[in-house]
N, C-alpha and C. Protein backbone atom coordinates (compact mmCIF):
# COMPACT_ATOMS: atom_id res chain seq x y z
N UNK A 1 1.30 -9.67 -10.68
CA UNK A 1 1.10 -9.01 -9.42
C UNK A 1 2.41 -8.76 -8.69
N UNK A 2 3.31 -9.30 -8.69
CA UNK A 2 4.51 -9.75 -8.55
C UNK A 2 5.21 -7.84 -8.53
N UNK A 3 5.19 -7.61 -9.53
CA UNK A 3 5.28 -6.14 -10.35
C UNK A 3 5.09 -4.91 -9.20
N UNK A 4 3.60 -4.82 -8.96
CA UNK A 4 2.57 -4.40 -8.19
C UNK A 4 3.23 -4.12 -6.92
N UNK A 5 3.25 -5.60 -6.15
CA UNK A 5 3.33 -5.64 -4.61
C UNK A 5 5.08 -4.89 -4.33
N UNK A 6 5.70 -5.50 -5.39
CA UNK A 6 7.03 -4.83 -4.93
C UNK A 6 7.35 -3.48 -5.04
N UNK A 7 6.82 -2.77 -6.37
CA UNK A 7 6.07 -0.95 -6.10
C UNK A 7 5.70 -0.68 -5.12
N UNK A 8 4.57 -0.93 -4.79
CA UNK A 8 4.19 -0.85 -3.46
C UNK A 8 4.76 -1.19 -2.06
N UNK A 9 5.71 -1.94 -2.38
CA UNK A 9 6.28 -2.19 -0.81
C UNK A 9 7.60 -1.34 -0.75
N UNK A 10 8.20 -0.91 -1.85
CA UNK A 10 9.41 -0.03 -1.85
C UNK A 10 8.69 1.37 -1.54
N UNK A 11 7.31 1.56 -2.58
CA UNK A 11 6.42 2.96 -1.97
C UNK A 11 6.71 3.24 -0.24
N UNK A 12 5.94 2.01 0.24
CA UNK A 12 5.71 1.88 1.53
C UNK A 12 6.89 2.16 2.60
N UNK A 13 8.12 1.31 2.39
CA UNK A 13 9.53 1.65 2.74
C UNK A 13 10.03 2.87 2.53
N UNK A 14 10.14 3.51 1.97
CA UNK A 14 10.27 4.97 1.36
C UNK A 14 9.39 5.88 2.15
N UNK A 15 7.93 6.03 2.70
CA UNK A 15 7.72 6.77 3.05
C UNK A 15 6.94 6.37 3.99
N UNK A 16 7.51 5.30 5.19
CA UNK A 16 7.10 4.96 6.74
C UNK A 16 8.21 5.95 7.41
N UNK A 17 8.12 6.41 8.49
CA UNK A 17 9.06 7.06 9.76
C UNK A 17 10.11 5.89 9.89
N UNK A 18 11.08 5.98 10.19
CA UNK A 18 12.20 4.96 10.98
C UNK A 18 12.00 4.12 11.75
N UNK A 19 12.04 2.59 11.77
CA UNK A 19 11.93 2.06 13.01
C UNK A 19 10.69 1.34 12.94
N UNK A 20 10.58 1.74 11.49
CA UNK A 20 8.96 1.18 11.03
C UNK A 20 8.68 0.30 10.37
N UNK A 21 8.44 -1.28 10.45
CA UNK A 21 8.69 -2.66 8.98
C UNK A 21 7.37 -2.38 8.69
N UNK A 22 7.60 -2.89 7.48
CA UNK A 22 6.74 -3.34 6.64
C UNK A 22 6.91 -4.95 6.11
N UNK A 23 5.45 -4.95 6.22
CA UNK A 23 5.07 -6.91 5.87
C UNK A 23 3.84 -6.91 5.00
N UNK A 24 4.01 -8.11 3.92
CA UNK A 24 3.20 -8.35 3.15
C UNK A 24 2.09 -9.39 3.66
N UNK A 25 1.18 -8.77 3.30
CA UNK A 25 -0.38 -10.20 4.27
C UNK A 25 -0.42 -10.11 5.46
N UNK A 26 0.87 -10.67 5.49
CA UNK A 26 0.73 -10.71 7.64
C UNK A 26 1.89 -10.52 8.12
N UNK A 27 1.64 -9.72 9.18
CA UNK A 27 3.09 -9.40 10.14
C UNK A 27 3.79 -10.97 10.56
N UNK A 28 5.56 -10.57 10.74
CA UNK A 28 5.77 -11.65 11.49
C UNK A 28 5.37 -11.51 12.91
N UNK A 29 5.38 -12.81 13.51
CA UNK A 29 4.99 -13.41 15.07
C UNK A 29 5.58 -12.60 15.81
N UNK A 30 6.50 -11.90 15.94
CA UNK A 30 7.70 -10.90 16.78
C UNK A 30 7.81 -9.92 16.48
N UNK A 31 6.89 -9.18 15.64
CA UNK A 31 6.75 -7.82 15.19
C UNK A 31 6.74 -6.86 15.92
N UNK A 32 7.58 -5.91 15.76
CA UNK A 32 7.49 -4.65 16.85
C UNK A 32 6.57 -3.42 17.14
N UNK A 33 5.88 -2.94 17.30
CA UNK A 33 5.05 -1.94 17.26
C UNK A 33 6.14 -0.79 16.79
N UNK A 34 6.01 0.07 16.18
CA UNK A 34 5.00 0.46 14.77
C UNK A 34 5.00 -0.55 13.55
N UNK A 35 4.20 -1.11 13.08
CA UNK A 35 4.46 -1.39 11.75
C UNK A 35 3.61 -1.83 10.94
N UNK A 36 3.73 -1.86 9.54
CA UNK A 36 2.32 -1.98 8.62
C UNK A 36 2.23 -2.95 7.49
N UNK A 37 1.34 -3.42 7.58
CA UNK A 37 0.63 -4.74 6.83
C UNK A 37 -0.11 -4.38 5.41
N UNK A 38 0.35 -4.66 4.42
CA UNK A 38 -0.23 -4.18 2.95
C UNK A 38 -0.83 -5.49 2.56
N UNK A 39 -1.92 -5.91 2.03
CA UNK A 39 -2.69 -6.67 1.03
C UNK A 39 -3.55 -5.84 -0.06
N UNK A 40 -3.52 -6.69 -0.80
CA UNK A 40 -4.48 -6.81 -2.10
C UNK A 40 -5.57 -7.01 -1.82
N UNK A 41 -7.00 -6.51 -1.82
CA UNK A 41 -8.28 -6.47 -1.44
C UNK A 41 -8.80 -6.90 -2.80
N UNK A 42 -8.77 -6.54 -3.35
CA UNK A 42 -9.36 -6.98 -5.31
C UNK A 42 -8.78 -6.69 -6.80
N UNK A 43 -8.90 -6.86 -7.63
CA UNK A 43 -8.37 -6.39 -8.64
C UNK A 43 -9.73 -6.58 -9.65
N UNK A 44 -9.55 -5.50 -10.48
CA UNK A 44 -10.27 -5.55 -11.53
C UNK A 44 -9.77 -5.11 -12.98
N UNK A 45 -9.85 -5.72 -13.69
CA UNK A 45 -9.14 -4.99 -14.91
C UNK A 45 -10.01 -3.92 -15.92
N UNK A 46 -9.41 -3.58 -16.64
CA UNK A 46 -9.95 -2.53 -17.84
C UNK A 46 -9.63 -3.26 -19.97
N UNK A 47 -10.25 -3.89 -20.17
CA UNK A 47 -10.39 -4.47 -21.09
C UNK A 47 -11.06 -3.72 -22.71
N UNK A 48 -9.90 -3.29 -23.75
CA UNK A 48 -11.06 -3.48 -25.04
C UNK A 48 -11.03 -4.89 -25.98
N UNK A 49 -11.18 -4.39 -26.94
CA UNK A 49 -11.19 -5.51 -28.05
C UNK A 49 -10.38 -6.58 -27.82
N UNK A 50 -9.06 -5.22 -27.90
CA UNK A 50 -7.66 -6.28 -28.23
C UNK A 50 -7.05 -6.90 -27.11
N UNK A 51 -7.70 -6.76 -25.74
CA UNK A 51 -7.06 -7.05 -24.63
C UNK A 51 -7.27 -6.23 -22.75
N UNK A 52 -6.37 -6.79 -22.29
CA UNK A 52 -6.01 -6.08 -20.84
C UNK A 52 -5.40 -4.59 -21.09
N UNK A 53 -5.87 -3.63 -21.26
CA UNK A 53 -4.94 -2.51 -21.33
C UNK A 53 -4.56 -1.87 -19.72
N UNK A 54 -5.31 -2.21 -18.46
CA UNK A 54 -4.98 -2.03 -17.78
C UNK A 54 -5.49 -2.81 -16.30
N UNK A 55 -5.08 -2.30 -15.09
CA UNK A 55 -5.45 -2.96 -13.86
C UNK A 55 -5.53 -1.95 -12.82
N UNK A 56 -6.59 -2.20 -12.07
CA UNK A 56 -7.15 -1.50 -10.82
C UNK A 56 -7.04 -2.50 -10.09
N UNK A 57 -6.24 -2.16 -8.48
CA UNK A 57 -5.90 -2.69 -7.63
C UNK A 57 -6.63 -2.03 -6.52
N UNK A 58 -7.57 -2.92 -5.43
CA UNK A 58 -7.68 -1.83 -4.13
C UNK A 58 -6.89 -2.70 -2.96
N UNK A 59 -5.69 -1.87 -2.52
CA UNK A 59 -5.18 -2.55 -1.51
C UNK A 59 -5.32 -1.84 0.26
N UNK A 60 -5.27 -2.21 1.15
CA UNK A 60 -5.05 -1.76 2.32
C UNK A 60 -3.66 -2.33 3.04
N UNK A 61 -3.48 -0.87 3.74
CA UNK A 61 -2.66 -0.79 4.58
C UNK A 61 -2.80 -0.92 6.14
N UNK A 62 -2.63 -1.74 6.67
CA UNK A 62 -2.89 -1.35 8.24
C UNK A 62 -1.64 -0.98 9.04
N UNK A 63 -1.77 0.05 9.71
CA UNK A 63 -0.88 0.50 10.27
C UNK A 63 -1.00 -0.20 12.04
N UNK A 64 -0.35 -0.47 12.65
CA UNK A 64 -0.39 -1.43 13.83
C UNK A 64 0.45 -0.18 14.66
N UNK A 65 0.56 0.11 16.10
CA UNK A 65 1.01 0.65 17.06
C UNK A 65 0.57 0.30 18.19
N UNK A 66 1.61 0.30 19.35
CA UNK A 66 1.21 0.45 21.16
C UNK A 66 0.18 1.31 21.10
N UNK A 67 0.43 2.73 20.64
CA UNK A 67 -0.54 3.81 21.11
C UNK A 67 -1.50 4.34 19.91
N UNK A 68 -2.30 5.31 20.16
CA UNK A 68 -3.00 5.54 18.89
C UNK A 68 -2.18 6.67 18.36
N UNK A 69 -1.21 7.52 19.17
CA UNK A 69 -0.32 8.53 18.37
C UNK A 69 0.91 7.62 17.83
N UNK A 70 0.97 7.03 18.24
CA UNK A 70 1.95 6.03 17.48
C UNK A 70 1.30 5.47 15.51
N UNK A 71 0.36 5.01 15.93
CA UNK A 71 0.26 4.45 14.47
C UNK A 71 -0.74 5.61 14.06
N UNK A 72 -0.82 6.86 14.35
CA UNK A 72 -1.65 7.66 13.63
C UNK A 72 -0.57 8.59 13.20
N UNK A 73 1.09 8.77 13.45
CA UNK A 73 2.10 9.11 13.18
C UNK A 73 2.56 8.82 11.99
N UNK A 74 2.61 7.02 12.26
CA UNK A 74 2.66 6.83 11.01
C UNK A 74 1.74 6.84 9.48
N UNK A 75 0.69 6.37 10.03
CA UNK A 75 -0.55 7.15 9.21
C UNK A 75 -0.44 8.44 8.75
N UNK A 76 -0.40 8.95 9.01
CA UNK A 76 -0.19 10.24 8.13
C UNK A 76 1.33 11.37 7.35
N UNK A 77 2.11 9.93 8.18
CA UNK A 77 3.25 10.16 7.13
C UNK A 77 3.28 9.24 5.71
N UNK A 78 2.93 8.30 5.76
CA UNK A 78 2.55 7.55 4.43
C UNK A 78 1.58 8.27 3.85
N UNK A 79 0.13 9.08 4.09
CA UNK A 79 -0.53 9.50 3.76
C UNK A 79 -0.22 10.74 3.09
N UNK A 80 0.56 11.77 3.25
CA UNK A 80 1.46 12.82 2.77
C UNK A 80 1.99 12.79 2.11
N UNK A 81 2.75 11.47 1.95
CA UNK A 81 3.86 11.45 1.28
C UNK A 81 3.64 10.32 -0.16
N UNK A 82 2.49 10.09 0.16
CA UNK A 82 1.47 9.02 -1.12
C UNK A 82 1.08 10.51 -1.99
N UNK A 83 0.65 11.31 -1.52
CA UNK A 83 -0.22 12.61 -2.26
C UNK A 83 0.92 12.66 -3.10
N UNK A 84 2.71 12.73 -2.62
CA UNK A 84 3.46 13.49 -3.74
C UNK A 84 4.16 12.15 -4.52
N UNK A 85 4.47 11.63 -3.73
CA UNK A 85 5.00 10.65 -4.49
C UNK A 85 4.61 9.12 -4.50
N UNK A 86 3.09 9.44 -5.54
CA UNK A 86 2.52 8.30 -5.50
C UNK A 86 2.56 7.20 -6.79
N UNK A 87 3.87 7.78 -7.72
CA UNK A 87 3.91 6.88 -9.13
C UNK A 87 5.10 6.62 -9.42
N UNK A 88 5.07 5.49 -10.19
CA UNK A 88 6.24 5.06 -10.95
C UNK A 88 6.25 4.64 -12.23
N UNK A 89 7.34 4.89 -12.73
CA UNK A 89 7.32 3.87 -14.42
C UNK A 89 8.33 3.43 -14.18
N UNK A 90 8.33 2.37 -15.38
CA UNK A 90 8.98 0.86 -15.28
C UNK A 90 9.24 0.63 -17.40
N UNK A 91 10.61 0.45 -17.37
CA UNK A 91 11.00 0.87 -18.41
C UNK A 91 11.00 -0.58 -18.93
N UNK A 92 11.13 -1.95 -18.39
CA UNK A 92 11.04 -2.86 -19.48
C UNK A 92 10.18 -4.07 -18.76
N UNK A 93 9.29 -4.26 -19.30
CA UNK A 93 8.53 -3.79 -20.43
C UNK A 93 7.74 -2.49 -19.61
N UNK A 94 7.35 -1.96 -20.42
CA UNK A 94 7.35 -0.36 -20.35
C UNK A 94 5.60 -0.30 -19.63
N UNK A 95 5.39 0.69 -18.58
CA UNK A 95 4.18 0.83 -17.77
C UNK A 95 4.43 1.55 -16.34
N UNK A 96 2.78 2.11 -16.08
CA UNK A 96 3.38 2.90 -15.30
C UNK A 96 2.36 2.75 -14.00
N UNK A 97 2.86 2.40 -12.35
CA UNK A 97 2.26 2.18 -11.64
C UNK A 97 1.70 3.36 -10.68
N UNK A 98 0.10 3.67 -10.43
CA UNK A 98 -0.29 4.77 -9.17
C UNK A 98 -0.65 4.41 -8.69
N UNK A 99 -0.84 5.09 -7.28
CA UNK A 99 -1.39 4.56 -5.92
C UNK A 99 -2.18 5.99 -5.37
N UNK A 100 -3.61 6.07 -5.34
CA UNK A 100 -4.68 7.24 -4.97
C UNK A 100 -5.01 6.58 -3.23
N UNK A 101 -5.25 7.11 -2.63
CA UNK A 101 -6.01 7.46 -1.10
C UNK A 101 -7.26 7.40 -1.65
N UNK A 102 -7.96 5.85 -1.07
CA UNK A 102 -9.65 6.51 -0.78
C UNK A 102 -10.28 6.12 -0.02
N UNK A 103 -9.49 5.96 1.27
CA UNK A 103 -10.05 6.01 2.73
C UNK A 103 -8.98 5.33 3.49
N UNK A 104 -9.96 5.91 4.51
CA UNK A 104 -9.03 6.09 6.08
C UNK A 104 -9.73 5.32 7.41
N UNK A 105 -9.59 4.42 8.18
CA UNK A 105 -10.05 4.24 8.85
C UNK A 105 -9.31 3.61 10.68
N UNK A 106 -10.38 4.15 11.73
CA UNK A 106 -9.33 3.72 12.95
C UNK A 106 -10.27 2.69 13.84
N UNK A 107 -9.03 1.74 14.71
CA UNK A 107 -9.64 0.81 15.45
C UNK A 107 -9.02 0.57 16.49
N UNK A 108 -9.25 -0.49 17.46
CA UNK A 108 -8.83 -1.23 18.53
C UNK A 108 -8.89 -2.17 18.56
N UNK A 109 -7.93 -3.25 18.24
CA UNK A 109 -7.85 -4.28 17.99
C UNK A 109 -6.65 -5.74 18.51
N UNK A 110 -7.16 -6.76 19.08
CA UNK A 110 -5.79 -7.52 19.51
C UNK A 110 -5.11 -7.04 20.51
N UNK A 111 -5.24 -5.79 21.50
CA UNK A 111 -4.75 -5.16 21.85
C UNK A 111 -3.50 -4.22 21.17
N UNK A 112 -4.00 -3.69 20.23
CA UNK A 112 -2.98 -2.82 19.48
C UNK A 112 -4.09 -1.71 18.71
N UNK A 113 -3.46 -0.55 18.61
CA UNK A 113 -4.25 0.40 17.95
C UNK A 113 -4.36 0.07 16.22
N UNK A 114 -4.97 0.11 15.53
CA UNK A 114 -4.81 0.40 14.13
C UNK A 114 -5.43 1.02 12.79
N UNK A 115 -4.63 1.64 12.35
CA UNK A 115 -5.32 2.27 10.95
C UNK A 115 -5.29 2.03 9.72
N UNK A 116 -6.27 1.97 9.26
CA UNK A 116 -6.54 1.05 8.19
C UNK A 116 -6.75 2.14 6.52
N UNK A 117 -5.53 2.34 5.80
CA UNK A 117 -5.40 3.35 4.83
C UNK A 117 -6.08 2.48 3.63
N UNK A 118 -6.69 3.14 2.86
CA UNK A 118 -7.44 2.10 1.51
C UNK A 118 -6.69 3.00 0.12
N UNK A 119 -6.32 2.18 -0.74
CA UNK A 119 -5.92 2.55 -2.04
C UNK A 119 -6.18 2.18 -2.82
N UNK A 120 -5.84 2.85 -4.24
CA UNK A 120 -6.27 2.69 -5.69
C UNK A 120 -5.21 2.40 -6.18
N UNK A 121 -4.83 1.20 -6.63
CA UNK A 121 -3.30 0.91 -7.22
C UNK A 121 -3.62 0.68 -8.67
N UNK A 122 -3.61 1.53 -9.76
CA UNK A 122 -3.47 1.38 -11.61
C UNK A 122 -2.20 1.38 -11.73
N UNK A 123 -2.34 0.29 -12.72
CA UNK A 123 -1.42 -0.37 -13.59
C UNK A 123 -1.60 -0.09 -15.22
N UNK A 124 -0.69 0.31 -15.31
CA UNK A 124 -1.27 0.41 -17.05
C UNK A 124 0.13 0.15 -17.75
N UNK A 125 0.13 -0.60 -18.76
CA UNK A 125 1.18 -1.25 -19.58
C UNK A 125 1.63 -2.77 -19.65
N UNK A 126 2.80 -2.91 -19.85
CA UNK A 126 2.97 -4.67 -19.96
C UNK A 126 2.35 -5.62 -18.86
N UNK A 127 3.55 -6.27 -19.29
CA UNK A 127 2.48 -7.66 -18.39
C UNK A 127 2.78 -7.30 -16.32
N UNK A 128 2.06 -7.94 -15.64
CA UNK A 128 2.40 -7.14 -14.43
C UNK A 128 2.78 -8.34 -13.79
C-alpha cells in the first residue's frame, strides 16, 4: 500500500492550487484552510489461479476550506486535472497505477466547508 498512497499523494500535490497541504488520514492540529485529507476506504483485489494480478482501491479525498468557494476551488481543480493526468507506471518492479472519479460530494462540517471526492485507485503489477 505503501506504493499506492505515495502515487496518490504526489497525484494530489501536483494538482491542488498553491497554498494547499495535503495530509494522509488526518489533518495536522494547525492546519490551514484550504487543505485535503486522502484515505483508503477499501481495497479489493482481482485474483486467478496463479495469484493477485491486481488491486482496486476506493479512496476519498476531503477537501476542507473557510468558505464553500474556497474548497469547491479546490475541488475542481483536482477534479480536472485527475481526468488528464490520472496514471502512472513504475518501472521496478514494473506496474501501473489509476485513479477514476466516482463521486462527488458537499457538506458543513466542524465549522468548515467540505468536499468529499471518491476514487477508483487500480493497481496492476508487482508487489504494491
Amino acid at each position: 500500500m505503501q506504493r499506492v498512497n505515495k502515487a496518490l499523494y504526489a497525484f494530489l500535490a501536483k494538482w491542488i492550487p498553491e497554498g494547499t497541504s495535503v495530509y494522509p488520514v488526518v489533518a495536522d492540529e494547525d492546519a490551514v484552510y484550504p487543505y485535503c485529507v486522502f484515505s483508503c476506504d477499501s481495497l479489493l483485489t482481482k485474483r486467478t489461479k496463479d495469484g493477485i494480478y491486481s488491486y482496486v482501491y476506493q479512496y476519498s479525498v476531503d477537501i476542507w476550506g473557510c468558505t464553500f468557494n474556497q474548497s469547491d476551488r479546490v475541488a475542481t481543480s483536482i477534479m480536472a486535472a485527475s481526468e488528464v493526468d490520472g496514471e502512472v507506471r513504475f518501472d521496478n518492479p514494473a506496474g501501473k497505477l489509476s485513479a477514476a472519479l466516482t463521486g462527488a460530494e458537499t457538506a458543513y462540517s466542524d465549522g468548515g466547508f467540505v468536499q468529499r471526492l471518491t476514487y477508483e485507485v487500480k493497481y496492476e503489477g508487482g508487489v504494491v
